[in-house]
C-alpha atoms as a PDB file:
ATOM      1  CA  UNK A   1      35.490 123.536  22.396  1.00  0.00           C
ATOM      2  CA  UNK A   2      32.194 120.959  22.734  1.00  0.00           C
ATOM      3  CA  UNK A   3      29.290 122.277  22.588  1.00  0.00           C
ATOM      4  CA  UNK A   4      26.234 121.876  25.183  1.00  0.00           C
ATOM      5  CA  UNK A   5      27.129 118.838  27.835  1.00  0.00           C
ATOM      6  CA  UNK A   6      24.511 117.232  29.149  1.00  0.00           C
ATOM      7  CA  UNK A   7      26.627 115.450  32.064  1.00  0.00           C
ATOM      8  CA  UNK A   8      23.625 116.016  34.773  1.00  0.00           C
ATOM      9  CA  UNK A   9      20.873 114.956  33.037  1.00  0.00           C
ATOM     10  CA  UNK A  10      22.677 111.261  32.722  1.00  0.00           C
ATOM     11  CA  UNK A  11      22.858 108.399  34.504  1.00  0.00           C
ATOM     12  CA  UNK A  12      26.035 106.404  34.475  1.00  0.00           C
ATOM     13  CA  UNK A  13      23.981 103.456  35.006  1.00  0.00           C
ATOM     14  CA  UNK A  14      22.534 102.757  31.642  1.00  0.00           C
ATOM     15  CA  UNK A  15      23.887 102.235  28.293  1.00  0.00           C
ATOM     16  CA  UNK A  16      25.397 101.314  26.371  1.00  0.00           C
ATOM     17  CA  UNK A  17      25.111 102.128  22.748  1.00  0.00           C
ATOM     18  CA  UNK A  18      24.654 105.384  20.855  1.00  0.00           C
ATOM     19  CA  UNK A  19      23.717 106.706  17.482  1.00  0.00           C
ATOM     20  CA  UNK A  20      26.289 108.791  16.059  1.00  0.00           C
ATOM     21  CA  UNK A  21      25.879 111.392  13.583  1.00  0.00           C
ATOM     22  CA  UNK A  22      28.187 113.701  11.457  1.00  0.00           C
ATOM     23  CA  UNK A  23      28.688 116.775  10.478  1.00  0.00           C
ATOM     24  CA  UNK A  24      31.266 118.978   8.136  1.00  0.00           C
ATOM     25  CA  UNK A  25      31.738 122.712  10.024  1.00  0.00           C
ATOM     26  CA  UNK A  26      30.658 125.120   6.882  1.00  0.00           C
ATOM     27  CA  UNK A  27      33.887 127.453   6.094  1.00  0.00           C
ATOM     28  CA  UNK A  28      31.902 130.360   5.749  1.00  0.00           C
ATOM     29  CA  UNK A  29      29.965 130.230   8.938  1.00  0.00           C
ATOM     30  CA  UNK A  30      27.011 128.922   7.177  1.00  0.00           C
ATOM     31  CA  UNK A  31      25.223 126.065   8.004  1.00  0.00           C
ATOM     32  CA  UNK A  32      27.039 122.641   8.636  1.00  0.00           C
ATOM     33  CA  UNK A  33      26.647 120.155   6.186  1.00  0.00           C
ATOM     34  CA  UNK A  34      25.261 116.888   7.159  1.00  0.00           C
ATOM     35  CA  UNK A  35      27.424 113.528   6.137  1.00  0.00           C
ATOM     36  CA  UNK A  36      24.583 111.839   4.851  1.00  0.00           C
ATOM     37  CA  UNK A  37      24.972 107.804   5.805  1.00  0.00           C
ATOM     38  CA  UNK A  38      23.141 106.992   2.192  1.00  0.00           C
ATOM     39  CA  UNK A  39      24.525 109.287  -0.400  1.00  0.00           C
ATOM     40  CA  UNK A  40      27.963 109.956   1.332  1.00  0.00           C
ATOM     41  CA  UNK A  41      28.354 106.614   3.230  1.00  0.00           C
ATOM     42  CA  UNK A  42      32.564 106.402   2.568  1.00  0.00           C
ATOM     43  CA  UNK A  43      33.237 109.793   4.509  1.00  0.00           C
ATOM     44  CA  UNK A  44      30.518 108.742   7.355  1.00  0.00           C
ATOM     45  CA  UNK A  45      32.303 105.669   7.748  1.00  0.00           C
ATOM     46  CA  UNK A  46      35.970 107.134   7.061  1.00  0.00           C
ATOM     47  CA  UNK A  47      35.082 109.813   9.784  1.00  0.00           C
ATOM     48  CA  UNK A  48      32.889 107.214  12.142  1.00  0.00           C
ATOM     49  CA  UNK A  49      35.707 104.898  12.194  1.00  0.00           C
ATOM     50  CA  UNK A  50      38.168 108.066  13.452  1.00  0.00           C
ATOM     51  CA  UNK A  51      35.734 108.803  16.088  1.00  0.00           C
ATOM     52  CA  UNK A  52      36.003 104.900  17.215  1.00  0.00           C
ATOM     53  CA  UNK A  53      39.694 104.777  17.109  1.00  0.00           C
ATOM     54  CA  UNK A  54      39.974 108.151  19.306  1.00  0.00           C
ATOM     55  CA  UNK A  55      37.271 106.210  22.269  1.00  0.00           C
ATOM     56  CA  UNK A  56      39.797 102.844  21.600  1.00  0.00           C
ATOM     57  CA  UNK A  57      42.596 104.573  22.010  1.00  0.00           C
ATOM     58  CA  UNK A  58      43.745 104.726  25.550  1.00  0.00           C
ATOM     59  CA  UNK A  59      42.906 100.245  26.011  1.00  0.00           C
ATOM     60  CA  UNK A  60      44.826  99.825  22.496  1.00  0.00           C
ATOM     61  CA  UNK A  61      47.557 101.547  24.340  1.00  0.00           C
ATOM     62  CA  UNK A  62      47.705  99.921  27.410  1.00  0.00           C
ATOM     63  CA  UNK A  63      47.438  96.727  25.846  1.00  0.00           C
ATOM     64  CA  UNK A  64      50.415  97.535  23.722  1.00  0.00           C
ATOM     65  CA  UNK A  65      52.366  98.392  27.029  1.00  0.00           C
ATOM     66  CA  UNK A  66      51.465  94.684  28.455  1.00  0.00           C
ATOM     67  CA  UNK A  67      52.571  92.860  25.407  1.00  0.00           C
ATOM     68  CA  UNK A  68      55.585  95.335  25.142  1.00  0.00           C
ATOM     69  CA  UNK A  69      55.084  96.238  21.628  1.00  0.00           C
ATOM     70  CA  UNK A  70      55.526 100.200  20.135  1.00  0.00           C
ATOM     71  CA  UNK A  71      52.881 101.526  17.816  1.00  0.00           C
ATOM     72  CA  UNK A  72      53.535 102.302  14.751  1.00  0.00           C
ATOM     73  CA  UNK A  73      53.783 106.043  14.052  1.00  0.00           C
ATOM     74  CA  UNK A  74      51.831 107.800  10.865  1.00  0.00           C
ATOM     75  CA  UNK A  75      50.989 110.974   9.635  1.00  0.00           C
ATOM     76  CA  UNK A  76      47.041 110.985  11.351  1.00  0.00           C
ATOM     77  CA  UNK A  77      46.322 113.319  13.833  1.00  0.00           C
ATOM     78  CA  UNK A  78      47.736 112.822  17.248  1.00  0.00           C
ATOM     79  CA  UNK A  79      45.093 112.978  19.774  1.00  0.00           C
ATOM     80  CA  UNK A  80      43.674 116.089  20.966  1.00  0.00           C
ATOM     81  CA  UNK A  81      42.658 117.684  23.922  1.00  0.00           C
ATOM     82  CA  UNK A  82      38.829 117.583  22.267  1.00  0.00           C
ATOM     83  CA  UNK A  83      39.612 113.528  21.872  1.00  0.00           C
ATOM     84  CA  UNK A  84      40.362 113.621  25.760  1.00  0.00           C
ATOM     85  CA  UNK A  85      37.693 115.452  26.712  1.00  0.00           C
ATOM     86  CA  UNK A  86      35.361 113.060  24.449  1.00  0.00           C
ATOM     87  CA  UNK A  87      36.636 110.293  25.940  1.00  0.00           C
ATOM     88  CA  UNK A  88      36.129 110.940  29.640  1.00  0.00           C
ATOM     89  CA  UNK A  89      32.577 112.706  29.339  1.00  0.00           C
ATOM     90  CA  UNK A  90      31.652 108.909  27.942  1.00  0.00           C
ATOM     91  CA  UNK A  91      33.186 107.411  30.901  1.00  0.00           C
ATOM     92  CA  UNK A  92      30.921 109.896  32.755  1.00  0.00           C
ATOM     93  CA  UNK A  93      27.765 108.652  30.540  1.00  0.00           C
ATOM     94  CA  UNK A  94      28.573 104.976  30.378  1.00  0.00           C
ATOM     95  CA  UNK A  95      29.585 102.838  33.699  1.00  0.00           C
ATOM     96  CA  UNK A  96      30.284  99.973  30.904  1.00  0.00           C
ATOM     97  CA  UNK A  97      32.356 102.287  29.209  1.00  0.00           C
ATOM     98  CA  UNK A  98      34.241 103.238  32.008  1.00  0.00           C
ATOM     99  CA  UNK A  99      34.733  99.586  32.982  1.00  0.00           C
ATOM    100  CA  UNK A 100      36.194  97.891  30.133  1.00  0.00           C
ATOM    101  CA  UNK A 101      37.418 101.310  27.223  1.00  0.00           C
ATOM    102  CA  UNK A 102      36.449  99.630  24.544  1.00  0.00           C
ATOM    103  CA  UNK A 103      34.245 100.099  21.571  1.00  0.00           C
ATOM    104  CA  UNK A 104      33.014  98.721  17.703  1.00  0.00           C
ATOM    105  CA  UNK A 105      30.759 100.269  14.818  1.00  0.00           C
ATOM    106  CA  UNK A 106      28.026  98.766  13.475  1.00  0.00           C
ATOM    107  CA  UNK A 107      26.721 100.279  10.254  1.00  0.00           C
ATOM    108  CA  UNK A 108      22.756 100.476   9.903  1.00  0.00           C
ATOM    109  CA  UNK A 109      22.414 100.428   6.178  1.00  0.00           C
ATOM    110  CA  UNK A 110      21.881 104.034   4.611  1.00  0.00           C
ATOM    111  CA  UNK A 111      21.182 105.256   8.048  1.00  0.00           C
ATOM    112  CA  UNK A 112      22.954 106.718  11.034  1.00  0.00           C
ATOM    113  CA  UNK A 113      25.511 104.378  12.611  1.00  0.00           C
ATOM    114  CA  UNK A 114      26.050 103.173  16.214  1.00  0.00           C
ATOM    115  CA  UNK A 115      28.676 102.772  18.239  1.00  0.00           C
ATOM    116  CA  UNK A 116      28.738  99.873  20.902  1.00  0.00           C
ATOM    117  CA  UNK A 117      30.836 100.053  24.159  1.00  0.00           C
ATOM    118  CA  UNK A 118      32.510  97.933  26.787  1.00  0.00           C
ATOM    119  CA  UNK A 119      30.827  94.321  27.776  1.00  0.00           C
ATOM    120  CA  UNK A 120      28.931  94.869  24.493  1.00  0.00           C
ATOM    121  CA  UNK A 121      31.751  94.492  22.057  1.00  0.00           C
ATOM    122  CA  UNK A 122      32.132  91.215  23.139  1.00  0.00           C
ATOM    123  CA  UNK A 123      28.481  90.560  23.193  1.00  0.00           C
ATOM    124  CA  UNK A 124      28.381  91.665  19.760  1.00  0.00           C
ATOM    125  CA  UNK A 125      32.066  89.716  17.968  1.00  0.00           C
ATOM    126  CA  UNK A 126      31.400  86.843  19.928  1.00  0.00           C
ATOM    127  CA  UNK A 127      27.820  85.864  20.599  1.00  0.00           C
ATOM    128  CA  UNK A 128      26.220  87.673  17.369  1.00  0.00           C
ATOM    129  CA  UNK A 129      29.319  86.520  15.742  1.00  0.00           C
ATOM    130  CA  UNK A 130      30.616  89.673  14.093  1.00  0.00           C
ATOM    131  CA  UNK A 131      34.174  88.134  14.564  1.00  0.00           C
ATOM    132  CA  UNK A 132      33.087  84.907  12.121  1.00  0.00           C
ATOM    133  CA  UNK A 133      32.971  87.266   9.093  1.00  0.00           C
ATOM    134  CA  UNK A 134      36.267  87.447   8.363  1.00  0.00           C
ATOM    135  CA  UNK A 135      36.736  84.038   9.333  1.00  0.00           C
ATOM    136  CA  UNK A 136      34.560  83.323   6.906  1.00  0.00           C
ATOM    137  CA  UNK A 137      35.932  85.263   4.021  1.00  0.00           C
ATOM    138  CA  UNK A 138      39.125  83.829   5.015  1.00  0.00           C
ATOM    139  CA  UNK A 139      37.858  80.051   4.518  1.00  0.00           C
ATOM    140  CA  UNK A 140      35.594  81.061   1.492  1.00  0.00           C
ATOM    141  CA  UNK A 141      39.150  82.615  -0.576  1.00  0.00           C
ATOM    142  CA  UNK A 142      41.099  79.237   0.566  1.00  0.00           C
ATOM    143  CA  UNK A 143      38.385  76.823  -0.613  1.00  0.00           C
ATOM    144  CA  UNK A 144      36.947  79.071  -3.864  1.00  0.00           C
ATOM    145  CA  UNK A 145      39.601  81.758  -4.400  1.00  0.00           C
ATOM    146  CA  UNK A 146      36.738  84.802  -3.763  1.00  0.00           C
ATOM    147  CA  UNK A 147      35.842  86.106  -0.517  1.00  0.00           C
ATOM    148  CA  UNK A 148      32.524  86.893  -1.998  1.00  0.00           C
ATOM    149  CA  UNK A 149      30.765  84.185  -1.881  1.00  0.00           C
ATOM    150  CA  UNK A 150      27.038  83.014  -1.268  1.00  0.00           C
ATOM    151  CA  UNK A 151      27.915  81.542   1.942  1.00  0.00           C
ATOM    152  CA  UNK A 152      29.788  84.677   2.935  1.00  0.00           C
ATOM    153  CA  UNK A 153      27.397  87.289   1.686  1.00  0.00           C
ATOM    154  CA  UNK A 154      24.413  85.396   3.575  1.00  0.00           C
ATOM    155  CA  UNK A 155      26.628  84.787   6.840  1.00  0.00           C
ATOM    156  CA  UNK A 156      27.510  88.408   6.676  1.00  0.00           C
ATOM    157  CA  UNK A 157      23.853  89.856   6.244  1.00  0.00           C
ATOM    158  CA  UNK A 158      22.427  87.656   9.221  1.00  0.00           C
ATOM    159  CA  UNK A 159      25.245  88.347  10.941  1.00  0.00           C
ATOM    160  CA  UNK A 160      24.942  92.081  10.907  1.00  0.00           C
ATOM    161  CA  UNK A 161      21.198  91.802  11.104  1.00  0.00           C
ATOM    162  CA  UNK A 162      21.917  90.294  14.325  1.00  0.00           C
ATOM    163  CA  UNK A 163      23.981  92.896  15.698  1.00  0.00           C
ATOM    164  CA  UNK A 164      21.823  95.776  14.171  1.00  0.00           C
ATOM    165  CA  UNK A 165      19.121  94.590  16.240  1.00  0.00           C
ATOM    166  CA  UNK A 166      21.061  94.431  19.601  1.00  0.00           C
ATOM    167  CA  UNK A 167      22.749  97.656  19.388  1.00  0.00           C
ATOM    168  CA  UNK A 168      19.508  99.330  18.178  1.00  0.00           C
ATOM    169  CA  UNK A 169      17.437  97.705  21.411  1.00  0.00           C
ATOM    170  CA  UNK A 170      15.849 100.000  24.318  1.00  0.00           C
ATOM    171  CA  UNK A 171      17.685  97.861  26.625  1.00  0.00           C
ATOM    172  CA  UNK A 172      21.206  98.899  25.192  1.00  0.00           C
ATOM    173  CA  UNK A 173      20.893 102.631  23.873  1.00  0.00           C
ATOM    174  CA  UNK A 174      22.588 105.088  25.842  1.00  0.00           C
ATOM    175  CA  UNK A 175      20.026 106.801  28.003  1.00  0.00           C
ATOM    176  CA  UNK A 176      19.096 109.750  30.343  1.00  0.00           C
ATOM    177  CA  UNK A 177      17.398 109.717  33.664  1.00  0.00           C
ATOM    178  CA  UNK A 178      14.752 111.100  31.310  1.00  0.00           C
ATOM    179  CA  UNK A 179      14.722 107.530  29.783  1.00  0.00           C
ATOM    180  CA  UNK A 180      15.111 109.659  26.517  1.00  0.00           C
ATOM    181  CA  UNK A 181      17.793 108.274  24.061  1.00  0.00           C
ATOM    182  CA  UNK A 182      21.147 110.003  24.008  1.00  0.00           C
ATOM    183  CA  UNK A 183      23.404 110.343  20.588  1.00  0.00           C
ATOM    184  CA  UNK A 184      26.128 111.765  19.633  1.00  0.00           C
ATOM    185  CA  UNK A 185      26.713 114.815  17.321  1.00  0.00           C
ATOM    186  CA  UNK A 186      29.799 115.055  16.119  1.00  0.00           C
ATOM    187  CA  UNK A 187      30.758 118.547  13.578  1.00  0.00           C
ATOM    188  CA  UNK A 188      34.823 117.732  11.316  1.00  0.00           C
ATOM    189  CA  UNK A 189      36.603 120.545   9.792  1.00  0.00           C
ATOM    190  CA  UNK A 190      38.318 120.492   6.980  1.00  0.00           C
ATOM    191  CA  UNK A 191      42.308 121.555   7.845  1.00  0.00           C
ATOM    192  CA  UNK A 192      43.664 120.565   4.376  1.00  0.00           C
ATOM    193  CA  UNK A 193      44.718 118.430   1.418  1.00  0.00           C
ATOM    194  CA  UNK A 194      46.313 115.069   0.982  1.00  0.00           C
ATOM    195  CA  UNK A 195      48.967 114.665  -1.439  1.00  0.00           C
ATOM    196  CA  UNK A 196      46.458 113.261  -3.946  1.00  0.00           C
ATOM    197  CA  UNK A 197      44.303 116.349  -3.047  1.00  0.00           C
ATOM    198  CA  UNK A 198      41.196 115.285  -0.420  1.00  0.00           C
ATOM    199  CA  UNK A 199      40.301 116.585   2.196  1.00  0.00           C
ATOM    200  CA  UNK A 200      41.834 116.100   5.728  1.00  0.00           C
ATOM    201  CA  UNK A 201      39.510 116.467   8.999  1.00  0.00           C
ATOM    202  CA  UNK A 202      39.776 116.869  12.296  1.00  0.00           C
ATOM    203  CA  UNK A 203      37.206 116.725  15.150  1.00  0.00           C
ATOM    204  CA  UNK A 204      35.674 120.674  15.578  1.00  0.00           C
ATOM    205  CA  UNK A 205      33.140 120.439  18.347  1.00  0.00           C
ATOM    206  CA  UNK A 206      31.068 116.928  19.713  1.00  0.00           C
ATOM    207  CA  UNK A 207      27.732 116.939  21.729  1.00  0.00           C
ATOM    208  CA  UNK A 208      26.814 113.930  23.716  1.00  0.00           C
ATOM    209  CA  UNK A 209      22.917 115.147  23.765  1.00  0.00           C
ATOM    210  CA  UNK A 210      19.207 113.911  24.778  1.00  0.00           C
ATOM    211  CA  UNK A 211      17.129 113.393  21.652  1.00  0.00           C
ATOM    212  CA  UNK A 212      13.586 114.830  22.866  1.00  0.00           C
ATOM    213  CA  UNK A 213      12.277 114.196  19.740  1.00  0.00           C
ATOM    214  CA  UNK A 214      11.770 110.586  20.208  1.00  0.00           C
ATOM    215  CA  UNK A 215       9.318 108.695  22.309  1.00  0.00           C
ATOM    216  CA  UNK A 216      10.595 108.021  25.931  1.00  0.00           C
ATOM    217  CA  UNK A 217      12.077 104.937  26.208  1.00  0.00           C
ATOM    218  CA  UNK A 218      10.724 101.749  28.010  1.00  0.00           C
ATOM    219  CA  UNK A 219      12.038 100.508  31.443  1.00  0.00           C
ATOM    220  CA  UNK A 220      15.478  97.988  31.331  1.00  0.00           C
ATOM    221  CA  UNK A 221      14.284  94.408  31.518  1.00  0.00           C
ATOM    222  CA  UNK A 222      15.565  92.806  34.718  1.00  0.00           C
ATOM    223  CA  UNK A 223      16.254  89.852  32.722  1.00  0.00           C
ATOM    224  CA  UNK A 224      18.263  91.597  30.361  1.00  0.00           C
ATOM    225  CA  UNK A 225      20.333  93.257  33.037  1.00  0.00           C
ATOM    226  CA  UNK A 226      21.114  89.646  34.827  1.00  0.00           C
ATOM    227  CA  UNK A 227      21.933  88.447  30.992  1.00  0.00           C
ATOM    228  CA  UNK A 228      24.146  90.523  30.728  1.00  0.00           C
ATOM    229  CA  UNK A 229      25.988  90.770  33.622  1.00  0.00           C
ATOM    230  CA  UNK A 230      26.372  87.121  34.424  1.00  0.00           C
ATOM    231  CA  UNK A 231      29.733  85.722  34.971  1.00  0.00           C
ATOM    232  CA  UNK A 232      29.458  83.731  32.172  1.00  0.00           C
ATOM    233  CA  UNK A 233      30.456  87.482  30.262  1.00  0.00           C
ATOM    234  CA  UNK A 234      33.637  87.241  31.844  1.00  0.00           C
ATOM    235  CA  UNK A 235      34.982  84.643  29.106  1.00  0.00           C
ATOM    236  CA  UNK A 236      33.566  86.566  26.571  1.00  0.00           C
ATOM    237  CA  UNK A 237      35.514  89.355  27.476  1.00  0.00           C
ATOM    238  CA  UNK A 238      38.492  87.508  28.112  1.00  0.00           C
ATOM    239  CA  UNK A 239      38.438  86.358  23.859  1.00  0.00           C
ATOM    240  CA  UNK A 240      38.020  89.701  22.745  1.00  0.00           C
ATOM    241  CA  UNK A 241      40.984  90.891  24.558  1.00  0.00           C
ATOM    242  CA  UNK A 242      42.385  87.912  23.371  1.00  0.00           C
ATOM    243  CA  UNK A 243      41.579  88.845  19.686  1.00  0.00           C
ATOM    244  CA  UNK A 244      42.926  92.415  20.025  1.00  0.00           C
ATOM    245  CA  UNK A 245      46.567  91.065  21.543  1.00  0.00           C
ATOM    246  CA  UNK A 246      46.336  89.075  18.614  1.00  0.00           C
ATOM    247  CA  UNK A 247      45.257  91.824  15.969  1.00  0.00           C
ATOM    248  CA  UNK A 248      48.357  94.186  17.823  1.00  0.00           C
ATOM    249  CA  UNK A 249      50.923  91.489  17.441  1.00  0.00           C
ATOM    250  CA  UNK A 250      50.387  90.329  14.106  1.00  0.00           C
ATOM    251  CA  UNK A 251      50.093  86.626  15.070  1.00  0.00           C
ATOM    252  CA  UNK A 252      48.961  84.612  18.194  1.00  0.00           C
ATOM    253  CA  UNK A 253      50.130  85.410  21.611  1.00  0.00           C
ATOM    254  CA  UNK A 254      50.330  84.157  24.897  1.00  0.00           C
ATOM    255  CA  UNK A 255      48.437  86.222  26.992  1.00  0.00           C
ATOM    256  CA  UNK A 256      48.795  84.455  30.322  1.00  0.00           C
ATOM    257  CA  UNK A 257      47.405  87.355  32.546  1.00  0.00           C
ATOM    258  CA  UNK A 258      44.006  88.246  30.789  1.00  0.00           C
ATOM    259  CA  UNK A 259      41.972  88.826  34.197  1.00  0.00           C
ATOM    260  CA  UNK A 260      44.999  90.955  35.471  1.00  0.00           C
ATOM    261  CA  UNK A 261      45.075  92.995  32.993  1.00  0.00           C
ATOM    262  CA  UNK A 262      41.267  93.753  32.677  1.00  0.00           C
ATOM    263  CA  UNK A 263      41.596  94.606  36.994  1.00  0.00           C
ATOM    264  CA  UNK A 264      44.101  97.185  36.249  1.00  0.00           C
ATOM    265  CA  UNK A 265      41.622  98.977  33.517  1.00  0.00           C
ATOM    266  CA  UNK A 266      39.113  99.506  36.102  1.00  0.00           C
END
């Protein structure tokens, strides 16, 4: 089950990033442990990135049914009827969301995550230049045989600077018609052991909720909104879907129908 909903406090036309945090269901009935981003950042980021692959998981698909090519079958989790559920209360949240399914992490350091959606995970791989990291680390290995570089570990911190500070602005967070900020609380339990003995989660409750706690958030800039919304997006979008044929197939592809495609997501 999810816990409190907060689908009527929300308006649809705001976004469109969100804090996420995470949380280990006690097996005792105890309090939940908190997945501390600076002393247990691995499982934050092992769970976080489940949490992104559930949202991606429906585009990823249809994608794969364009370019005609099967996923690959392993032993994680099939999704759920909580993963559904998850899915289309964001569509509810997020009209960006809802327009174009997909979504990206960006890591804040030793603090919570967020988690970007639709027109801004192009925004944020092509015009804060997420996507030129592993570029990068790809020229750095040819040219000096490390992908640990200077170069690359300067490119990478301005780089996700740049990003932090998009994802973390007023304009972009998730809100309420409260103009509050709205994250996402997330609770794992633990349903067994790997081979090599750790742990294996799976999603126990989720809570898209308003965080009262922090000051009300400022008005949308008007320039922000035509910004962002400008035609000029729709190439942007066009190279990420681009990137993510690519990333399916393994190699470049000819993706003739890119704008037909994105129409039949809508």
């Amino acid at each position: 089950m999810k816990v409190n909903s907060i689908n009527s406090s929300c308006d649809p036309g705001f976004g469109h990033s969100f804090r996420v945090s995470i949380c280990l269901k006690s097996p005792n009935g105890l309090e939940d442990t908190f997945v501390n981003p600076h002393t247990n950042k691995k499982l934050y980021q092992t769970l976080n990135s489940n949490i992104v692959a559930w949202l991606n998981e429906d585009y990823r698909a249809n994608l794969r049914k364009v370019l005609g090519i099967e996923r690959k079958l392993n032993k994680r989790t099939p999704s759920s009827t909580l993963h559904t559920q998850m899915i289309n209360e964001l569509k509810a949240l997020d009209n960006d969301y809802a327009r174009l399914g997909i979504v990206r992490s960006v890591y804040n350091g030793k603090k919570l995550g967020y988690i970007a959606t639709g027109i801004d995970v192009p925004i944020i791989e092509n015009i804060k230049g997420t996507k030129n990291i592993g570029v990068a680390k790809a020229d750095s290995r040819w040219y000096s045989g490390t992908s640990s570089s200077d170069y690359v570990k300067q490119l990478t911190r301005l780089i996700r600077d740049n990003a932090l500070d998009y994802v973390k602005n007023a304009n972009v967070l998730l809100r309420s018609k409260n103009n509050k900020e709205i994250m996402l609380k997330t609770i794992f339990k633990e349903v067994g052991k790997t081979k090599k003995g750790s742990p294996i989660y799976e999603l126990d409750k989720y809570e898209f909720h308003e965080n009262k706690t922090l000051p009300t958030l400022p008005k949308i800039s008007s320039s922000f909104i035509l910004y962002k919304y400008n035609p000029a997006m729709d190439a942007e979008i066009k190279k990420t879907v681009q990137y993510l044929a690519d990333k399916i197939a393994g190699k470049r592809v000819h993706f003739s129908n890119i704008e037909k495609f994105l129409n039949s997501q809508s």
